[in-house]
C-alpha atoms as a PDB file:
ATOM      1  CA  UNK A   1       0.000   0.000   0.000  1.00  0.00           C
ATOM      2  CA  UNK A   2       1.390   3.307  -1.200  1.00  0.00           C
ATOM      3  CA  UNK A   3       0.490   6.528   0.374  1.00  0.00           C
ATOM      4  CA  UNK A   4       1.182   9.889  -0.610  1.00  0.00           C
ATOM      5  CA  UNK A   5       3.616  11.700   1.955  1.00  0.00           C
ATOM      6  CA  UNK A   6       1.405  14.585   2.144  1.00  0.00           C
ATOM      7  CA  UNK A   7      -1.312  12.784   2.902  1.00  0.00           C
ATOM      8  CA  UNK A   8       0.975  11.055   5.957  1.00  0.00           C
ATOM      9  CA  UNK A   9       1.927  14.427   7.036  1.00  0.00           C
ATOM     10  CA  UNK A  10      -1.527  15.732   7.083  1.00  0.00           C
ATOM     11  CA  UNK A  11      -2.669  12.636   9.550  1.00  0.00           C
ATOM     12  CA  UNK A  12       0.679  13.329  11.460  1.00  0.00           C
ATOM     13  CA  UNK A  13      -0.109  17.103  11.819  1.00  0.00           C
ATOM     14  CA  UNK A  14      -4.301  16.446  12.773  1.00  0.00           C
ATOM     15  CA  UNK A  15      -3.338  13.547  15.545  1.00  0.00           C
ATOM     16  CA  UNK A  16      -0.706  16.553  17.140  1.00  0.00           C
ATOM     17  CA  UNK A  17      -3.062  18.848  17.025  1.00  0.00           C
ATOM     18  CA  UNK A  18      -5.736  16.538  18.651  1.00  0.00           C
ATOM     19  CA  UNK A  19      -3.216  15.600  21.086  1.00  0.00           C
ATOM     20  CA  UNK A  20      -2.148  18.932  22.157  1.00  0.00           C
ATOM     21  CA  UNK A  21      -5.744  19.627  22.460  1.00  0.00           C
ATOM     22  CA  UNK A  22      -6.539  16.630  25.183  1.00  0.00           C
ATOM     23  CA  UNK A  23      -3.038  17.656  26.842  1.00  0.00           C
ATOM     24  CA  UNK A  24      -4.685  21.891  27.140  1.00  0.00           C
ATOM     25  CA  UNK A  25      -7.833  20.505  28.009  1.00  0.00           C
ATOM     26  CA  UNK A  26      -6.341  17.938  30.882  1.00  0.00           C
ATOM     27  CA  UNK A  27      -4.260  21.226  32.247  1.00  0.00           C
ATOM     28  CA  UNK A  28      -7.814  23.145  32.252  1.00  0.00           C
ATOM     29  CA  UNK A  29      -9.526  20.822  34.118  1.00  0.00           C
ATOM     30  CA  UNK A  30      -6.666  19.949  36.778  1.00  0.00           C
ATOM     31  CA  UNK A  31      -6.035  23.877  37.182  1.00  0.00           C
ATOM     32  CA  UNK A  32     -10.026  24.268  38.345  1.00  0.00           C
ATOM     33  CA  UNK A  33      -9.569  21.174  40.329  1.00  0.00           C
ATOM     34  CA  UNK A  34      -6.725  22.923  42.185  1.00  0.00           C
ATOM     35  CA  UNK A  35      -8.496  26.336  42.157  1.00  0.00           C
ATOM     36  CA  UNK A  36     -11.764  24.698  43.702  1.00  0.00           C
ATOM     37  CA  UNK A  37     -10.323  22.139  46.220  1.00  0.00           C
ATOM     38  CA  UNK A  38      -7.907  25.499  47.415  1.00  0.00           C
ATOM     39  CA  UNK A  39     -11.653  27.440  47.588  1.00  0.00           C
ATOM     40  CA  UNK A  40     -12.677  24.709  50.133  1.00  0.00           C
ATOM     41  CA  UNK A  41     -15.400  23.866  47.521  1.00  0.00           C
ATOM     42  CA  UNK A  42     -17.832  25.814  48.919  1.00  0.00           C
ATOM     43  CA  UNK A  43     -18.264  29.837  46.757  1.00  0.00           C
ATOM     44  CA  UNK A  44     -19.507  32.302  48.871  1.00  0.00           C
ATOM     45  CA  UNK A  45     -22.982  33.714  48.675  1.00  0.00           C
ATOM     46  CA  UNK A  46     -23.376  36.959  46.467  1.00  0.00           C
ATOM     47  CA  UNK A  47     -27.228  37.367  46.184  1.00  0.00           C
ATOM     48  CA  UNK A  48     -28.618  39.819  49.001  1.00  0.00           C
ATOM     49  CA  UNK A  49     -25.383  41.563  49.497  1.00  0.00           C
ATOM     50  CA  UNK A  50     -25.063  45.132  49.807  1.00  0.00           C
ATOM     51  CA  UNK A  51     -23.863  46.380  46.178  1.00  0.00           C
ATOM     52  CA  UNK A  52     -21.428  48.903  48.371  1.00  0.00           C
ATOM     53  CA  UNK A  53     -20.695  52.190  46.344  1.00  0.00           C
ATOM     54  CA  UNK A  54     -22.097  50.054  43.555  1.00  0.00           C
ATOM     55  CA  UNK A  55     -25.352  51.118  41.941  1.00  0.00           C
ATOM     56  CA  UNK A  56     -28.108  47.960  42.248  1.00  0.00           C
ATOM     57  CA  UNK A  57     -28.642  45.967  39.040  1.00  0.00           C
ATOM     58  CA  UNK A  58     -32.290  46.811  39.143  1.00  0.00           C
ATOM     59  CA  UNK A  59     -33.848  49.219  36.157  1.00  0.00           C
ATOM     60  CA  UNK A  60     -33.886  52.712  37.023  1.00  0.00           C
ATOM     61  CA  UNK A  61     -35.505  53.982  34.141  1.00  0.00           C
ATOM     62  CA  UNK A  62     -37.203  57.744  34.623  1.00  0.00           C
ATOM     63  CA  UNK A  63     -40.781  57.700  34.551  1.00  0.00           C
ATOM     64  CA  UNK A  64     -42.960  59.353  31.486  1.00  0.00           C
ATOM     65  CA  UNK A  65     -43.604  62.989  32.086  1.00  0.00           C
ATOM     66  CA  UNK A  66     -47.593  63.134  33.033  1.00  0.00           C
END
């Protein structure tokens, strides 16, 4: 069976790519492992928190004249 080298390189070149993709995707995951086991796995709560100096996320659109 004969195959064309640029065909060979072509697989060669799409099996590093999809290689290098697992390898990103492996660091991803184990970096949010790290980052949530370091959080104690537990976020704290952000809803009914004072906004601060912050303006609230609620509309404050000015009413129609009358």
């Amino acid at each position: 069976m004969l195959l064309h080298p640029e065909m060979m390189l072509d697989l060669v070149n799409a099996r590093h790519r999809e290689l290098a993709a697992e390898a990103e995707r492996g660091r991803l995951l184990g970096r949010a492992r790290w980052f949530r086991a370091r959080r104690g796995g537990k976020a704290p709560a952000v809803r009914g928190r004072p906004t601060g100096t912050l303006a609230s996320c609620e509309r404050s659109v000015a009413a129609p004249a009358r």
